[in-house]
Protein backbone atom coordinates (compact mmCIF):
# COMPACT_ATOMS: atom_id res chain seq x y z
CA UNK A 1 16.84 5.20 6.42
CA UNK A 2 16.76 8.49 8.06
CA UNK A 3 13.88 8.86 10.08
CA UNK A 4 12.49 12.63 8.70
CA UNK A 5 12.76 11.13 5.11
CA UNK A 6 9.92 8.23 6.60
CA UNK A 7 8.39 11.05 7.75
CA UNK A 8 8.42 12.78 4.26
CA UNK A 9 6.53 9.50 2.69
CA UNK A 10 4.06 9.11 5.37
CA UNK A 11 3.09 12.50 5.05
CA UNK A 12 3.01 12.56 0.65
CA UNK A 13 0.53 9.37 1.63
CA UNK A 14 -1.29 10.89 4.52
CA UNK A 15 -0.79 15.04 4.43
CA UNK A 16 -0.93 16.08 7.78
CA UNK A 17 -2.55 19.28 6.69
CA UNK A 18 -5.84 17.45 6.14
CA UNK A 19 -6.68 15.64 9.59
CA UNK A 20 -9.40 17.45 11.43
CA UNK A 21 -8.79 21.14 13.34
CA UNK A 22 -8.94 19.58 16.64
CA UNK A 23 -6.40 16.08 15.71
CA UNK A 24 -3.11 15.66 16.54
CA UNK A 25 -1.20 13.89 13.77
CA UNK A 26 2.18 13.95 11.99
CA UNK A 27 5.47 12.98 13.97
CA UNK A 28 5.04 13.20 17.91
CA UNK A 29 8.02 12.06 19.25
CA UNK A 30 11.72 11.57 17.10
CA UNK A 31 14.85 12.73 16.05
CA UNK A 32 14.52 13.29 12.40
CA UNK A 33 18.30 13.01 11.93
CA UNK A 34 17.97 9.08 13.58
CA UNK A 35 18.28 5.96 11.26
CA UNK A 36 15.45 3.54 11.21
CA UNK A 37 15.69 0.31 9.82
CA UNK A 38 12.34 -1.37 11.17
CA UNK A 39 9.09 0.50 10.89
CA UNK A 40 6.10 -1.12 13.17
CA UNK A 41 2.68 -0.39 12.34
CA UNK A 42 -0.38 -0.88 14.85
CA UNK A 43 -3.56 1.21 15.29
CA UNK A 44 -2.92 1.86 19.06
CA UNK A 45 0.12 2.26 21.02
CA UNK A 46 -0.24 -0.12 23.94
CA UNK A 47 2.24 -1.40 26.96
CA UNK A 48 1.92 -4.85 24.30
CA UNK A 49 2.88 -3.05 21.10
CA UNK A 50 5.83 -0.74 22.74
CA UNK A 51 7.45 -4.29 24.36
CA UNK A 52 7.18 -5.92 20.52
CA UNK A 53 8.56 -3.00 18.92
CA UNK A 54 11.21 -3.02 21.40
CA UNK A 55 11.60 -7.06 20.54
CA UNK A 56 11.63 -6.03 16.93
CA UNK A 57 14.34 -3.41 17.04
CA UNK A 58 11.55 -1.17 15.38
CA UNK A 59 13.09 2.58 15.37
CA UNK A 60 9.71 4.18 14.54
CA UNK A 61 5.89 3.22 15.71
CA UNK A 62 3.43 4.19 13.26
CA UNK A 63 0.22 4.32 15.34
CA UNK A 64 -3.08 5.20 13.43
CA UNK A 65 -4.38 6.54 17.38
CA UNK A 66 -2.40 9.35 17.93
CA UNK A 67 -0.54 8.18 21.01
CA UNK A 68 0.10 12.07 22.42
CA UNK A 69 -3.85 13.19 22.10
CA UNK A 70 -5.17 15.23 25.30
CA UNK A 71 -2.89 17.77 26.93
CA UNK A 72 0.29 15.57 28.68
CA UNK A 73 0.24 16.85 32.29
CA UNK A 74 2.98 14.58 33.29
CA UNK A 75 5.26 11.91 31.62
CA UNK A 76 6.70 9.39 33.74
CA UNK A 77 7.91 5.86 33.63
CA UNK A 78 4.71 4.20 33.21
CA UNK A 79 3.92 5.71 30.38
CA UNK A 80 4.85 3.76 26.67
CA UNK A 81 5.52 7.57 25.11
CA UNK A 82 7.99 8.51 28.15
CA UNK A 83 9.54 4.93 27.50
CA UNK A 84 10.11 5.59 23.72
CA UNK A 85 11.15 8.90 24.46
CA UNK A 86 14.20 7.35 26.58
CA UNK A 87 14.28 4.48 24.46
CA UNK A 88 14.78 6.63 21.21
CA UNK A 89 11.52 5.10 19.02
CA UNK A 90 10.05 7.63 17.59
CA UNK A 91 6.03 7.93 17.14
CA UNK A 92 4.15 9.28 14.26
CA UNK A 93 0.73 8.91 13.51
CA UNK A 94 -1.80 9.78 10.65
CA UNK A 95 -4.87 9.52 11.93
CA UNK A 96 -8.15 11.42 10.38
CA UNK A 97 -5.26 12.38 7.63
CA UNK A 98 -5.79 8.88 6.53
CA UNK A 99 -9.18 8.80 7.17
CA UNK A 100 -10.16 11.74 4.17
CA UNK A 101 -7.54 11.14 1.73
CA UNK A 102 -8.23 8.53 -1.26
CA UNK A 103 -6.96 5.17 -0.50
CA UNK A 104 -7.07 5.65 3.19
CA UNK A 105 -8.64 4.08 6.19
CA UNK A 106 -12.39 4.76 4.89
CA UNK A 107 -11.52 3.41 1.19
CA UNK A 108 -10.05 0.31 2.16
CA UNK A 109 -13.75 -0.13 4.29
CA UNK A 110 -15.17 0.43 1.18
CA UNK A 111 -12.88 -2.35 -0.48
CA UNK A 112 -14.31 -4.68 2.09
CA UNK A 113 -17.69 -4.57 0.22
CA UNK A 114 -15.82 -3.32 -3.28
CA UNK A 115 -18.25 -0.25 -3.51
CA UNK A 116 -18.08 1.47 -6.63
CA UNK A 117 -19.39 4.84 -7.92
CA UNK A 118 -18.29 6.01 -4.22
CA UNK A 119 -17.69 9.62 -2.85
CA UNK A 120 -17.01 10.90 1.03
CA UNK A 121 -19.72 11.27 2.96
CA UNK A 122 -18.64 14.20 4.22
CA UNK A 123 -17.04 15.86 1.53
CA UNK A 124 -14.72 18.84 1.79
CA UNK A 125 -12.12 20.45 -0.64
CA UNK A 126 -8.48 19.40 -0.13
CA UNK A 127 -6.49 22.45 1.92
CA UNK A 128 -3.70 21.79 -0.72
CA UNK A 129 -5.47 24.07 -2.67
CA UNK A 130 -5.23 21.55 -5.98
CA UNK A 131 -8.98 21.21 -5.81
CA UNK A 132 -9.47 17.65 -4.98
CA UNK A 133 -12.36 16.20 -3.31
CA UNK A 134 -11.64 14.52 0.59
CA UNK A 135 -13.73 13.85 3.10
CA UNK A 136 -14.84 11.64 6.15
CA UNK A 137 -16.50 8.31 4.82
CA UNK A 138 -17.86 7.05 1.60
CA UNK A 139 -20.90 6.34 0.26
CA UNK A 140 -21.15 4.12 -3.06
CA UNK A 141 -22.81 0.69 -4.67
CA UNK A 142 -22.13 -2.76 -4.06
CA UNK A 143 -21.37 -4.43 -7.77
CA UNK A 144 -25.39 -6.25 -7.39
CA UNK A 145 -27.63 -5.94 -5.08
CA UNK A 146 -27.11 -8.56 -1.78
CA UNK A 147 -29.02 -9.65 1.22
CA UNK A 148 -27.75 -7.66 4.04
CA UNK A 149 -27.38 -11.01 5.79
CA UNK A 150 -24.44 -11.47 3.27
CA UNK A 151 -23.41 -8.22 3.19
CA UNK A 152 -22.55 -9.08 6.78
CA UNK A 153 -20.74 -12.50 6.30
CA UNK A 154 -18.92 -10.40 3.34
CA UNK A 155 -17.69 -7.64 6.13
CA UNK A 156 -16.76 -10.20 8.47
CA UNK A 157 -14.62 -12.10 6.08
CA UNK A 158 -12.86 -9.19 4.72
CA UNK A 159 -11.90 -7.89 7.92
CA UNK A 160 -11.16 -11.14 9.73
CA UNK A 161 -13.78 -10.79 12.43
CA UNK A 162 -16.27 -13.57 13.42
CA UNK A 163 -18.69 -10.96 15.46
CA UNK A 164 -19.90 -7.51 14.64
CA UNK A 165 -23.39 -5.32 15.92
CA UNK A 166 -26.88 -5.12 14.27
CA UNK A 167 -29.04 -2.79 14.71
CA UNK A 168 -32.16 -1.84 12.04
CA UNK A 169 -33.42 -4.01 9.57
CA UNK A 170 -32.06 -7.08 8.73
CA UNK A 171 -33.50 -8.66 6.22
CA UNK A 172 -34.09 -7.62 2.62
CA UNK A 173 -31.50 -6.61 -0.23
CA UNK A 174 -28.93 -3.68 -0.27
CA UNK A 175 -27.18 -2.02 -3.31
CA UNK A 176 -26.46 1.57 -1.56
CA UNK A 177 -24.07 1.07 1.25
CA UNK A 178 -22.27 4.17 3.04
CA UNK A 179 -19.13 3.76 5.67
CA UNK A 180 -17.69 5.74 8.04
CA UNK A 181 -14.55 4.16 10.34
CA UNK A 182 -13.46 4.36 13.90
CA UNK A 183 -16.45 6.67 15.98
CA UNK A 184 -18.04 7.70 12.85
CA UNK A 185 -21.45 6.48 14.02
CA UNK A 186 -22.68 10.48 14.57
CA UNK A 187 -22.61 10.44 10.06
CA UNK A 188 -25.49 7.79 10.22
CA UNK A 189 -27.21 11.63 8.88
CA UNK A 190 -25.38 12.14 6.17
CA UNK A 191 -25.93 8.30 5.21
CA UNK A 192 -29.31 8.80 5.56
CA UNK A 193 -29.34 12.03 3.27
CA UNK A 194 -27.12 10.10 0.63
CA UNK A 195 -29.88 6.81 0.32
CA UNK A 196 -27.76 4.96 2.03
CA UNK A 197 -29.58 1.09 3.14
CA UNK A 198 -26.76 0.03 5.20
CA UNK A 199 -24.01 1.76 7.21
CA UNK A 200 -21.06 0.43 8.54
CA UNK A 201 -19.07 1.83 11.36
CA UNK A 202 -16.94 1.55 14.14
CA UNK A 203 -19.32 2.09 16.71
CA UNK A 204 -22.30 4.38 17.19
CA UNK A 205 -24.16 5.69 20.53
CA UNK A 206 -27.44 4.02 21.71
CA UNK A 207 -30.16 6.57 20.37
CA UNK A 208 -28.48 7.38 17.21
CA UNK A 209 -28.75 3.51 16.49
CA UNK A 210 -32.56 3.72 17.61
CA UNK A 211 -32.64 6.86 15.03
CA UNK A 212 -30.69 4.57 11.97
CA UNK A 213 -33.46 1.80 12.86
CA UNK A 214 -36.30 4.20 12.79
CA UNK A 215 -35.19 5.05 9.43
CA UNK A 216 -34.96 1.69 8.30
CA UNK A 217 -31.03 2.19 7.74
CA UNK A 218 -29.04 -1.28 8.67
CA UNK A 219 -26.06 -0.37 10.93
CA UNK A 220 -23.24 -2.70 11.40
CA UNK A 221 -21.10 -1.46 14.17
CA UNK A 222 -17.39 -3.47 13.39
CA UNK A 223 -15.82 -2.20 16.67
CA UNK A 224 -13.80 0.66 17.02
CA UNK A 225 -10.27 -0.42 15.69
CA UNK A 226 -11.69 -3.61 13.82
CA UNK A 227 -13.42 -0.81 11.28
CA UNK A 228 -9.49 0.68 10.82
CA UNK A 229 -6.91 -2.36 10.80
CA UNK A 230 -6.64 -3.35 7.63
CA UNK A 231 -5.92 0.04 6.40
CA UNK A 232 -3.17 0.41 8.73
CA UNK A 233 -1.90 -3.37 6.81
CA UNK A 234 -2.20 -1.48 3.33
CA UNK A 235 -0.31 1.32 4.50
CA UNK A 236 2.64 -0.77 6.05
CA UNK A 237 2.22 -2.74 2.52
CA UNK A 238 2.70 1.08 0.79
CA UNK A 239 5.55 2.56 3.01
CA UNK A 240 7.47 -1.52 2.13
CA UNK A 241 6.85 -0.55 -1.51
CA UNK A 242 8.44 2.82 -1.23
CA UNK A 243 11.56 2.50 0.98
CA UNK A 244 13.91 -0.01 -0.20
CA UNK A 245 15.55 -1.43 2.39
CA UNK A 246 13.08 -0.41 5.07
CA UNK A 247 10.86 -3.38 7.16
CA UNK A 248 7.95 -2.15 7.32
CA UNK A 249 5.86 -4.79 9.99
CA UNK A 250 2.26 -5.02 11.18
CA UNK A 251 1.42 -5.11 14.81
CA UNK A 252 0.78 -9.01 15.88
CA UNK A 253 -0.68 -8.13 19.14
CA UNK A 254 -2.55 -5.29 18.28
CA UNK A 255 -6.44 -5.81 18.99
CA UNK A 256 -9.32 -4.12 19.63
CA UNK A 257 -9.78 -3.77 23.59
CA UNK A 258 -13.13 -5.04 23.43
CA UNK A 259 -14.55 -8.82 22.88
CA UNK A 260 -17.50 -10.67 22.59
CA UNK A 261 -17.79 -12.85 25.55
């Protein structure tokens, strides 16, 4: 498949025109007239991942991180983006365009605790111009109200973790429940302001946590990537759905760079 028509569906799923001002999202790196065959997802673009998509064959690396972010001042063998670039793998990456549109990385959160009645956090109007409603998080109810001690277990199993971070209350039932993915802890506000009882992030600095416990809001800090993976597995699942023809794969040695030791 040519490469700029991959391009053409990740962007209809994930417009690049509605990532944040200061992201850097869409395709980084590619030759839009190259085929692709195998399509490897991963939220970041490691030594690991660039040395299995090279094992794979994969054409194209679809990294959720954007793997060109700050200003390159050099590029030089020892880096996985100068190696693709001789290599010919492309990058692309969606990044907070996934993050605001429905059905993207802060949805399938959501579907980890199957909120309901939910709305971004953050909302803003789509720059499409159609009108719709996108934003940074959500904020909705759980089906019945839980103990936040399952609420937890509930998290964990859904995203395959065994550990995540506490902080506020802990005991006690929740019904409202707001997320926020990735370094989303600095919404824990607009939670607040919504009635949220629990939050669930990525991660969130020390006295913001102090603040969330203060308010009696339950934060449950997944880990940076852990709060993003499996949306980067449903949008491998969509692209395979799409593009007949196309393998679409999932990272197998993609992790989050901390552990609990």
């Amino acid at each position: 498949m040519r490469l700029g028509d991959i391009e053409n569906l990740l962007n209809n799923f994930a417009p690049p025109l509605e990532a944040e001002p200061w992201d850097n999202v869409g395709l980084l790196v590619g030759d839009r007239e190259a085929a692709v065959d195998v399509v490897l997802f991963t939220v970041d673009y490691t030594d690991a991942v660039a040395a299995e998509a090279r094992a794979l064959g994969a054409g194209l690396v679809v990294a959720y991180h954007p793997p060109i972010f700050s200003p390159l001042k050099r590029l030089d063998e020892a880096s996985p983006v100068f190696r693709a670039i001789r290599e010919g793998v492309a990058l692309y990456s969606p990044h907070t365009a996934l993050d605001v549109v429905a059905g993207g990385t802060n949805d399938l959160l959501a579907d980890a605790l199957q909120l309901t009645d939910r709305t971004p956090l953050r909302p803003r109007t789509s720059r499409s111009g159609d009108g719709t409603v996108v934003g940074l998080g959500r904020i909705g109810r759980l089906p019945e109200a839980i103990s936040r001690p399952a609420a937890l277990l509930a998290l964990k199993r859904a995203l395959g973790v065994e550990h995540a971070l506490l902080a506020g209350p802990h005991d006690g039932d929740v019904t409202r429940v707001a997320v926020g993915a990735g370094a989303c802890g600095d919404l824990y506000k607009d939670a607040i302001a919504a009635g949220a009882e629990l939050y669930v992030t990525g991660e969130m600095r020390h006295h913001d946590a102090l603040a969330c416990a203060a308010a009696g809001l339950t934060v449950v800090c997944m880990l940076h990537s852990n709060s993003e993976r499996a949306a980067v597995r449903a949008y491998a699942e969509r692209v395979l759905a799409s593009a007949a023809g196309l393998r679409a794969l999932v990272s197998t040695v993609d992790r989050d760079p901390f552990r609990f030791a």
